[in-house]
Protein backbone atom coordinates (compact mmCIF):
# COMPACT_ATOMS: atom_id res chain seq x y z
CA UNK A 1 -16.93 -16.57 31.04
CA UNK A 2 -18.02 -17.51 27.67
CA UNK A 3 -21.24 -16.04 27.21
CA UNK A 4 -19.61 -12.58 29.37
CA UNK A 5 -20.38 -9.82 27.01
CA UNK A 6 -17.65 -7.41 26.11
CA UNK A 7 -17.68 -3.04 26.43
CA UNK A 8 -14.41 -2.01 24.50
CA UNK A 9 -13.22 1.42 25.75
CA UNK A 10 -11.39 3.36 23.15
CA UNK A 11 -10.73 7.21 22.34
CA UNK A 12 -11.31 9.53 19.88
CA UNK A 13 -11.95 12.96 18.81
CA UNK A 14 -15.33 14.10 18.00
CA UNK A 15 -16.30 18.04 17.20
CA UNK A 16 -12.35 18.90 18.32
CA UNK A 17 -12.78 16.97 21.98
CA UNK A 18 -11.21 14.01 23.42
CA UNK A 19 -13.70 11.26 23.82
CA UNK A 20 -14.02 7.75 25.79
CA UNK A 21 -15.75 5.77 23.15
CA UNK A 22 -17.69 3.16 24.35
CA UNK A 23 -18.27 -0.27 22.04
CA UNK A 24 -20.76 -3.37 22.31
CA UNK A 25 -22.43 -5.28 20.67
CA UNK A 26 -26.58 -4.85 20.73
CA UNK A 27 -28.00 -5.33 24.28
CA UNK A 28 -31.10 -4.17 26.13
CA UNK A 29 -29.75 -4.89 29.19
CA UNK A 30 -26.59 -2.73 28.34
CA UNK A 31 -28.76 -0.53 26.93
CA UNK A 32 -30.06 0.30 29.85
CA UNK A 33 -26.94 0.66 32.14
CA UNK A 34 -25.57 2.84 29.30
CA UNK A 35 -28.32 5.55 29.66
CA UNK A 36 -28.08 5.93 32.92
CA UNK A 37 -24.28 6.89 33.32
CA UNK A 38 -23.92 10.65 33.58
CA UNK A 39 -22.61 13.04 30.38
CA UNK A 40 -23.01 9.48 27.88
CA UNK A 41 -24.54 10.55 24.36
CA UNK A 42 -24.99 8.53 21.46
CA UNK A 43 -23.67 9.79 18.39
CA UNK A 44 -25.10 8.99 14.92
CA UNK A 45 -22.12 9.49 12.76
CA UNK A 46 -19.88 7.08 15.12
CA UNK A 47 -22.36 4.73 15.99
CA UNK A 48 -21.10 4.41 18.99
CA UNK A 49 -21.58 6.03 22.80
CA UNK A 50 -19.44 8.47 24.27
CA UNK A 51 -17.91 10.49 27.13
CA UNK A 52 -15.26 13.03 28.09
CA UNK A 53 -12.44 11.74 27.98
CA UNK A 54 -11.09 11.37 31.25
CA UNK A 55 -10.38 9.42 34.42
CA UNK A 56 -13.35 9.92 36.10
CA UNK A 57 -15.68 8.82 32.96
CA UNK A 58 -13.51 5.35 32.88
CA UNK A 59 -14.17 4.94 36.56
CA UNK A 60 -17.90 5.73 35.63
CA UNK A 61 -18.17 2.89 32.87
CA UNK A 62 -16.19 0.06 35.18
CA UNK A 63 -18.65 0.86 38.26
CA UNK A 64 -21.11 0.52 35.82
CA UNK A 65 -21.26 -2.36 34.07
CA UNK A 66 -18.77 -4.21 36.56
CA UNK A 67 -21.21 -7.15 37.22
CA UNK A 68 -22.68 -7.27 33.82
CA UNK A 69 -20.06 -7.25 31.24
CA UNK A 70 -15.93 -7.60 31.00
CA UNK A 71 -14.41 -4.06 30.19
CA UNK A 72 -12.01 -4.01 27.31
CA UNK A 73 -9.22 -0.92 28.29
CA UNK A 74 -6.47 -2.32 25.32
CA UNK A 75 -6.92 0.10 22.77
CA UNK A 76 -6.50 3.35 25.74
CA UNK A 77 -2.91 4.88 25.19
CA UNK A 78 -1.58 6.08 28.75
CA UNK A 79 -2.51 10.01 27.06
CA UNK A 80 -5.62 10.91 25.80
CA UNK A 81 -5.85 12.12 22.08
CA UNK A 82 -5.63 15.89 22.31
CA UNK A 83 -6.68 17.90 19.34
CA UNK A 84 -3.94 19.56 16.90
CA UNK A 85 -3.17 22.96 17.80
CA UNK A 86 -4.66 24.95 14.71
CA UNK A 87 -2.23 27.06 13.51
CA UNK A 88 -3.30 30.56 13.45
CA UNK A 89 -4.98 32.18 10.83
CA UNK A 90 -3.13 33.69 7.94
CA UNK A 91 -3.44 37.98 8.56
CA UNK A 92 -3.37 40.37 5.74
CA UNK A 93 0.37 41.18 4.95
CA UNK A 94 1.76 44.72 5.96
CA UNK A 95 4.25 45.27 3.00
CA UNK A 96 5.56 48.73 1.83
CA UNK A 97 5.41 49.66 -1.83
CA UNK A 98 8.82 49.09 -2.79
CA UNK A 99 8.38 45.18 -0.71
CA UNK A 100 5.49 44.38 -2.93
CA UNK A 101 7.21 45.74 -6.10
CA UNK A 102 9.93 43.40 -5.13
CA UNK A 103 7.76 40.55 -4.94
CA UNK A 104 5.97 40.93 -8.01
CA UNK A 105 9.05 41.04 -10.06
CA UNK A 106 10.20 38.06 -8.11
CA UNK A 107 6.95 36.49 -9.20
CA UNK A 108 7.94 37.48 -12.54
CA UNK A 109 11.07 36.25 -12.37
CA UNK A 110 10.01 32.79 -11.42
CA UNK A 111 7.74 32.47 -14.10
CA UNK A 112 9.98 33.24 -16.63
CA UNK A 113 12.03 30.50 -15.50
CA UNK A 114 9.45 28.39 -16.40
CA UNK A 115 8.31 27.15 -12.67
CA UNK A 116 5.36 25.45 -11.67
CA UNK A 117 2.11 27.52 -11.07
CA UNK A 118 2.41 25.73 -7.25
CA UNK A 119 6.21 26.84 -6.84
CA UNK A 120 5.56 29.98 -7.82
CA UNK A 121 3.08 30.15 -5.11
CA UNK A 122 5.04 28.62 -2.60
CA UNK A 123 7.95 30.50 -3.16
CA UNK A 124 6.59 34.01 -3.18
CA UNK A 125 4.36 33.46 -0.34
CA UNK A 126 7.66 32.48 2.20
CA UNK A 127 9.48 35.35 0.90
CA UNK A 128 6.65 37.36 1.25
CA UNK A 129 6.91 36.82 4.70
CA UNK A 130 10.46 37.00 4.99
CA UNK A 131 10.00 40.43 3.41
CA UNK A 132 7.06 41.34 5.99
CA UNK A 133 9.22 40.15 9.23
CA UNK A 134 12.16 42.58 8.08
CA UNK A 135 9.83 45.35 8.42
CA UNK A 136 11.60 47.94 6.20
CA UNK A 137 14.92 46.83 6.19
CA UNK A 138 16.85 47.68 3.17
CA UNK A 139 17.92 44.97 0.46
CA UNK A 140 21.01 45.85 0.86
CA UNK A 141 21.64 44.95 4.17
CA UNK A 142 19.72 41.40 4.43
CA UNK A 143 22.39 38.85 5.52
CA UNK A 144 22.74 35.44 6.34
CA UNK A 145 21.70 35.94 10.01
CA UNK A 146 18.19 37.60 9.06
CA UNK A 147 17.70 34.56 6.84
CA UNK A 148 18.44 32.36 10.27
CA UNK A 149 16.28 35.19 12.62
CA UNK A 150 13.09 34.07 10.25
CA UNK A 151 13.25 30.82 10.35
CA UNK A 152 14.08 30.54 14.09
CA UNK A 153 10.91 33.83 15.16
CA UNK A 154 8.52 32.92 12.31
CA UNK A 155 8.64 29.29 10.97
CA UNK A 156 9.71 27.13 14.32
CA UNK A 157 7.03 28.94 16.33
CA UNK A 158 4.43 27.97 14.24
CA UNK A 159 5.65 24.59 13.81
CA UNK A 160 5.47 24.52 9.91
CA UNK A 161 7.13 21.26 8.98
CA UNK A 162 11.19 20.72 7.48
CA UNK A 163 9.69 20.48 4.20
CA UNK A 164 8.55 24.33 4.15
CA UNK A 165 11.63 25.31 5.87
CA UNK A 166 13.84 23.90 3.36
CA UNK A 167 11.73 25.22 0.40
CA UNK A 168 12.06 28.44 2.22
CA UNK A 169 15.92 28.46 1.69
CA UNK A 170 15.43 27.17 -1.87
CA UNK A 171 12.69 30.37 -2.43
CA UNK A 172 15.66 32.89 -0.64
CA UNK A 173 18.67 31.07 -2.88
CA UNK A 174 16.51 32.10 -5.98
CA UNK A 175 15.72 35.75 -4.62
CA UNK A 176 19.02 36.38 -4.11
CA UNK A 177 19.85 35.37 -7.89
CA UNK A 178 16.73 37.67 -8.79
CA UNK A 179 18.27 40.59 -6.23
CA UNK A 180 21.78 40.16 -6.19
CA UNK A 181 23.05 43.32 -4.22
CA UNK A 182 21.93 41.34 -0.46
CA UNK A 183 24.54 40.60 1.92
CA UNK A 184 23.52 37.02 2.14
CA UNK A 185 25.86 34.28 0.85
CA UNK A 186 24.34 31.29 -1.46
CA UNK A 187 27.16 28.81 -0.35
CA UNK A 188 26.54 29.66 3.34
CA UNK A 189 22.49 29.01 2.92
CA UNK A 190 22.07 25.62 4.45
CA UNK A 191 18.41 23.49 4.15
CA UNK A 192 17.93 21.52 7.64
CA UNK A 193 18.28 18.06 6.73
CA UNK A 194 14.87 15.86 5.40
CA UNK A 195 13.14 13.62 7.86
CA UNK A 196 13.48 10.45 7.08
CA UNK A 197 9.92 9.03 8.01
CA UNK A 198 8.78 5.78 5.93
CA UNK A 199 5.48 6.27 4.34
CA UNK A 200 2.42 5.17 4.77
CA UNK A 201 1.24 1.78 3.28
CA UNK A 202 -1.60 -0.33 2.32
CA UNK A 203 -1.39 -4.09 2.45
CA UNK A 204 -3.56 -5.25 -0.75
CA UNK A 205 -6.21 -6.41 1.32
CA UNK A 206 -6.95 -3.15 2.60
CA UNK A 207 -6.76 -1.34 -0.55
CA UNK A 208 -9.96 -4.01 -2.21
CA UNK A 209 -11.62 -3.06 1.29
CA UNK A 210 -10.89 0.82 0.43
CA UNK A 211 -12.47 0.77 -2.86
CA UNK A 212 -15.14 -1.68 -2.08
CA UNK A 213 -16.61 0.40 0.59
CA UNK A 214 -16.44 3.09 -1.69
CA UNK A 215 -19.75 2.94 -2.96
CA UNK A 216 -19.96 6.04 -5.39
CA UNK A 217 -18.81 5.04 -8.72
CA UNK A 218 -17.06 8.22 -9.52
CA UNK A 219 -15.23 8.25 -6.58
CA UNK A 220 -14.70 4.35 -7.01
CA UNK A 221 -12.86 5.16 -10.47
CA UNK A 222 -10.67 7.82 -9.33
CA UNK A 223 -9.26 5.64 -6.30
CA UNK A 224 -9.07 3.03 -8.92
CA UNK A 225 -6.97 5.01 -11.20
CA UNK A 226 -5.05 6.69 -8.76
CA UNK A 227 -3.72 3.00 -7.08
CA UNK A 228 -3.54 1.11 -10.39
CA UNK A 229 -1.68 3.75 -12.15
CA UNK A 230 0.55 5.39 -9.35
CA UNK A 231 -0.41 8.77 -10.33
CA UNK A 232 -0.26 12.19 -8.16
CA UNK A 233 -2.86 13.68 -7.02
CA UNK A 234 -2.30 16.73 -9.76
CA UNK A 235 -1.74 14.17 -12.54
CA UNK A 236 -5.11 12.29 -12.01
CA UNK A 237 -7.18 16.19 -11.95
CA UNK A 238 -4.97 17.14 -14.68
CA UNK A 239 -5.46 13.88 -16.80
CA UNK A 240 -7.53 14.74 -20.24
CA UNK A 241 -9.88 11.43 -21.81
CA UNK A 242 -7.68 11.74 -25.24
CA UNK A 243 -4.80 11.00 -23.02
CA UNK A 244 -6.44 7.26 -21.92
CA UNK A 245 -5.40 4.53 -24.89
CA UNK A 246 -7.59 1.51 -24.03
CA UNK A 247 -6.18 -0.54 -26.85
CA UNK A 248 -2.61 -0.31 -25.82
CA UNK A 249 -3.86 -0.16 -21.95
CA UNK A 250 -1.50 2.97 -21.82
CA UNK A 251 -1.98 6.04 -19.98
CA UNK A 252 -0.21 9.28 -20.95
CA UNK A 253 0.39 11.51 -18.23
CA UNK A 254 1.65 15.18 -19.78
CA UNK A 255 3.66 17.58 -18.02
CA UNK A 256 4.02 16.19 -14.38
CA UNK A 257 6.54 17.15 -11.73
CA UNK A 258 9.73 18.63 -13.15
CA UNK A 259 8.01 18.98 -16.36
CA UNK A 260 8.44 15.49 -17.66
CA UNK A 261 6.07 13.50 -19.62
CA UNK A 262 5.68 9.47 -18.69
CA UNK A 263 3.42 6.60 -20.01
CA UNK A 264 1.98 4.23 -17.20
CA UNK A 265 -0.03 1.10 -17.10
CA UNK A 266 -3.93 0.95 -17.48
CA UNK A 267 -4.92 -1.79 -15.43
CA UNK A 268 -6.98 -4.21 -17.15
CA UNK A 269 -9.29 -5.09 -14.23
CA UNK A 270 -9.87 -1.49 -14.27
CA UNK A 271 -11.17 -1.56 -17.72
CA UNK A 272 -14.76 -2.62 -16.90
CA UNK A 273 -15.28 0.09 -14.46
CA UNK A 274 -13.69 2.91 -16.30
CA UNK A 275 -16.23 1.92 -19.06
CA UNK A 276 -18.96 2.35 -16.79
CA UNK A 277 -18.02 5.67 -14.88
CA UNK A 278 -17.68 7.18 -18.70
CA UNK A 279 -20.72 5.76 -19.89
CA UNK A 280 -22.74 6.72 -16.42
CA UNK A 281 -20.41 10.28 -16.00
CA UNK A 282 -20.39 11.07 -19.74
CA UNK A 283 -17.07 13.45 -19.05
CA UNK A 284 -16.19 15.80 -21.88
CA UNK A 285 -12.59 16.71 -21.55
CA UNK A 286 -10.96 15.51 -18.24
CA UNK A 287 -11.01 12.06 -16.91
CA UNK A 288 -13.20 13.53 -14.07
CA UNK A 289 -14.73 16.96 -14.06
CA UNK A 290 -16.44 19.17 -11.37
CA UNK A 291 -18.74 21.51 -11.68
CA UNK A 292 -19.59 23.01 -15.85
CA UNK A 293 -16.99 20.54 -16.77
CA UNK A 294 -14.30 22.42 -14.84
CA UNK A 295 -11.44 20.41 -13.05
CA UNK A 296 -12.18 18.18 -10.13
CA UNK A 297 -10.93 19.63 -7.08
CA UNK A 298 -8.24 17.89 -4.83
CA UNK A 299 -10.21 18.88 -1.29
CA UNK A 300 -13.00 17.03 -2.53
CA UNK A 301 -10.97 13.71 -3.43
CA UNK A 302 -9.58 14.26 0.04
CA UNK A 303 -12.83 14.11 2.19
CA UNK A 304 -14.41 11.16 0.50
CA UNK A 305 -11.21 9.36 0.87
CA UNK A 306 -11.26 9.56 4.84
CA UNK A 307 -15.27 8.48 4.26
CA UNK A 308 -14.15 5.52 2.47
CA UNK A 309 -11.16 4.89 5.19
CA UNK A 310 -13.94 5.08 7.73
CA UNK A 311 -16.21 3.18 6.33
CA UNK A 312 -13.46 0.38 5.12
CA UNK A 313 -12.67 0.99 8.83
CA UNK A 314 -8.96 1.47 7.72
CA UNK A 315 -6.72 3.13 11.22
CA UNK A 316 -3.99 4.24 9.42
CA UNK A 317 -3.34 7.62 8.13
CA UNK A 318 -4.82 7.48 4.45
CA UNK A 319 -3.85 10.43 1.48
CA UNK A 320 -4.76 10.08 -1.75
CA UNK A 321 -0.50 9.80 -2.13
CA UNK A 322 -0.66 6.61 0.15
CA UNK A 323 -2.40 4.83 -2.95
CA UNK A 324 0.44 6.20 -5.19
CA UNK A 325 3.27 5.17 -2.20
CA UNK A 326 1.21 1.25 -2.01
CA UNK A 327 1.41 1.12 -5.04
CA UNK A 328 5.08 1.42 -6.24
CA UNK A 329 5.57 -0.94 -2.38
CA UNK A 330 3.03 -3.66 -4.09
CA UNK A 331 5.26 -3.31 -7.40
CA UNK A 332 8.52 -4.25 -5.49
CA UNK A 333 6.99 -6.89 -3.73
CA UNK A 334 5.74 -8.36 -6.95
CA UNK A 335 9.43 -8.32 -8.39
CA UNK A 336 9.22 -5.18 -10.26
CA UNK A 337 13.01 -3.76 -10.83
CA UNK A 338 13.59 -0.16 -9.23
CA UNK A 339 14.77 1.03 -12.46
CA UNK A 340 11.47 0.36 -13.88
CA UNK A 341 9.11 1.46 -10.79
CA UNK A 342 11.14 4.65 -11.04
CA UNK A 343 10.12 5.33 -14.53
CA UNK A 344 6.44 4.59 -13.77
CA UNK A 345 6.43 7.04 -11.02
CA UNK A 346 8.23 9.86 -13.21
CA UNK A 347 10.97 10.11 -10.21
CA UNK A 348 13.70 12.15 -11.59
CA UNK A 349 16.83 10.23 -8.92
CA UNK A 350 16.41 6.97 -8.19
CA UNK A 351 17.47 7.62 -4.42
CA UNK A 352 13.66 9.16 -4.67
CA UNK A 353 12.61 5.47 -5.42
CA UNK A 354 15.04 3.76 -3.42
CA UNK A 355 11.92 4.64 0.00
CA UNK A 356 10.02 1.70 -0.87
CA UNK A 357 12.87 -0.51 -0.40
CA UNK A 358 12.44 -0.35 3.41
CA UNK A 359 8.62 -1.23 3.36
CA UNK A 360 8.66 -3.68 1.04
CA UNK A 361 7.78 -6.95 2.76
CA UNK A 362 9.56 -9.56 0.08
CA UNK A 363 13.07 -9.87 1.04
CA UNK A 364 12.22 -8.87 4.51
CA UNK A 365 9.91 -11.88 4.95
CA UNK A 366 12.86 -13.92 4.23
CA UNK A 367 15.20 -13.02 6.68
CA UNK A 368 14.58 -15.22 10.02
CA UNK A 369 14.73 -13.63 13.60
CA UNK A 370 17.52 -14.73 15.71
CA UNK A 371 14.60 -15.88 18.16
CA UNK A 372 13.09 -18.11 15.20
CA UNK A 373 16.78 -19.75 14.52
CA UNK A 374 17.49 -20.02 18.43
CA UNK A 375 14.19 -21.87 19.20
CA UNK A 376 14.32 -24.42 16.00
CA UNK A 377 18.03 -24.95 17.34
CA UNK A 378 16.78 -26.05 20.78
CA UNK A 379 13.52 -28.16 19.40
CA UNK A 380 16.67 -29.79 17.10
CA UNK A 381 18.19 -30.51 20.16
CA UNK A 382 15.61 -31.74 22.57
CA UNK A 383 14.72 -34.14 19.72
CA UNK A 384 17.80 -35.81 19.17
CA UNK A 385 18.06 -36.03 22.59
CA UNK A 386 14.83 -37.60 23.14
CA UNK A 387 15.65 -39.60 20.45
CA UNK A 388 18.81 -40.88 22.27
CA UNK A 389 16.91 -41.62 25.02
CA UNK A 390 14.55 -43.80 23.08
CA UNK A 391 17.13 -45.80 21.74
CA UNK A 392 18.63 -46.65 24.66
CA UNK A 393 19.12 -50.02 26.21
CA UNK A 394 17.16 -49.28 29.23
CA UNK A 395 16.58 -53.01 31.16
CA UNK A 396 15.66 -53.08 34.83
């Protein structure tokens, strides 16, 4: 019925629960129905009313409003969203003397091999805990298999992700250069192999929708800057004002990943509102500053990105290094070269580049679906045939 009104059932997690979330558009009369189903609350920050999320709260909502509206069930999966398991909080380390002597000449060591303040972190921190899981095993006797015992009793049953196991190996292939009189074998140290997952990407539209709904103006400019100029997260808290050339529309970006220094392109549509955050902002030294002038912090970037997301009303999965991965995807599609996209994005391989090949839509677009060829094929066909039949000398 035309004039039917719609409730759309969908789910979603609210203070670390399930919920049924229930959607319509402005009625009294729904209204009322609404407040009399048991456990339904209205909740400000959705907007929305909802329920536990379960079968008997579904059942609730169809008895309901069964005669009064048409229920919506689409956007229900067959599982309800359950929350992320939290992975348990980090305990103070148990290390003996000599294990924290260790690891503060390790920390040394890195340093003086000129690694990044993050690495350095990283590293010591998994080998930390290498060293706490051995207890008070000697050096000495570490081997391969203890290496393998860690990562299968520690790492796995905490689910940390292939991307900290592997930099675990490259942290253990480094502390074995630092403390060379181990048992375990470099050659015979193997990294599980990367997943290959496609990353997340923007279509155009939704980045305009991103920043328009992004009402602050110094959050505005740094989601500008970030998209327009591919940068990292790092590089755009990291970026000093002397560093921003306006008249060449050239953006220096000092000492990024691996060290390397790299030019990019200041967008000239961004010009007008990079002139007003500085003249609103009045920043000293850093493109944007926190608190005394001090660098922004990443967290905070973070959690008015997923504001802007929600309020854009954008689904997907949104980090500030899905502007920098829509970005080098939007170049491609535009008809940038790799070889030049790689440059922009300071990638030291090109393989590193070579991602956005397989999200790109432009070459994509023009490869046609068997189904598409198979159907204009048979409308071909019928049409001649018709055609045939048209011509034909058909007396009675």
């Amino acid at each position: 019925m035309k004039n039917t009104p719609v409730i759309t059932l969908s789910q979603k997690m609210h203070h670390k629960q399930p919920r049924l979330i229930v959607g319509f558009s402005y009625d009294e009369a729904l209204l009322q129905i609404m407040r009399k189903i048991p456990n339904a609350r209205w909740s400000a920050t959705m907007r929305s009313w909802h329920l536990p999320f379960n079968k008997n709260s579904i059942d609730q909502v169809h008895s309901a409003f069964k005669q009064h509206a048409r229920i919506d069930s689409s956007r229900l999966a067959n599982k309800p969203v359950l929350p992320k398991v939290a992975r348990p909080k980090k305990q103070k380390r148990h290390l003996s003397q000599t294990q924290r002597d260790t690891l503060n000449g390790f920390v040394t060591y890195l340093r003086g091999k000129r690694y990044s303040k993050s690495t350095v972190e990283t590293y010591s921190s998994l080998v930390a805990d290498f060293l706490e899981f051995m207890q008070d095993k000697p050096l000495e006797t570490l081997t391969n298999r203890d290496v393998e015992r860690f990562a299968e009793g520690h790492l796995a049953p905490r689910n940390y992700a292939i991307s900290t196991q592997r930099q675990f190996i490259s942290a253990m292939k480094l502390f074995i250069r630092f403390r060379p009189m181990t048992q375990i074998k470099d050659l015979e140290l193997e990294r599980p192999k990367r997943s290959k997952k496609l990353p997340v990407v923007l279509s155009p539209e939704e980045v305009i929708d991103l920043l328009r709904c992004t009402t602050n103006l110094k959050h505005r400019a740094i989601l500008g800057l970030i998209y327009s100029a591919g940068l990292r997260i790092s590089e755009l808290i990291d970026l000093e004002l002397q560093h921003i050339n306006i008249d060449r529309r050239q953006v220096l970006i000092r000492n990024s990943k691996g060290r390397k220094d790299r030019y990019v392109v200041l967008s000239e549509s961004f010009l007008p509102l990079l002139s007003n955050y500085i003249m609103s902002y009045e920043p000293t030294r850093y493109f944007v500053e926190g608190f005394n002038g001090k660098k922004y912090s990443a967290s905070s970037i973070r959690k008015f990105l997923q504001r802007s997301c929600r309020a854009a009303k954008i689904t997907k999965h949104v980090t500030p290094h899905t502007l920098r991965h829509s970005y080098a995807t939007h170049l491609l599609e535009q008809g940038v070269g790799l070889r030049h996209i790689q440059e922009l994005l300071g990638h030291a391989k090109p393989e590193t580049t070579m991602i956005y090949t397989h999200v790109a839509k432009k070459d994509l677009l023009d490869i046609k679906s068997p189904l598409d060829t198979i159907l204009v094929s048979l409308t071909k066909n019928q049409k001649q045939e018709q055609n045939v039949l048209l011509s034909g000398n058909n007396r009675r």
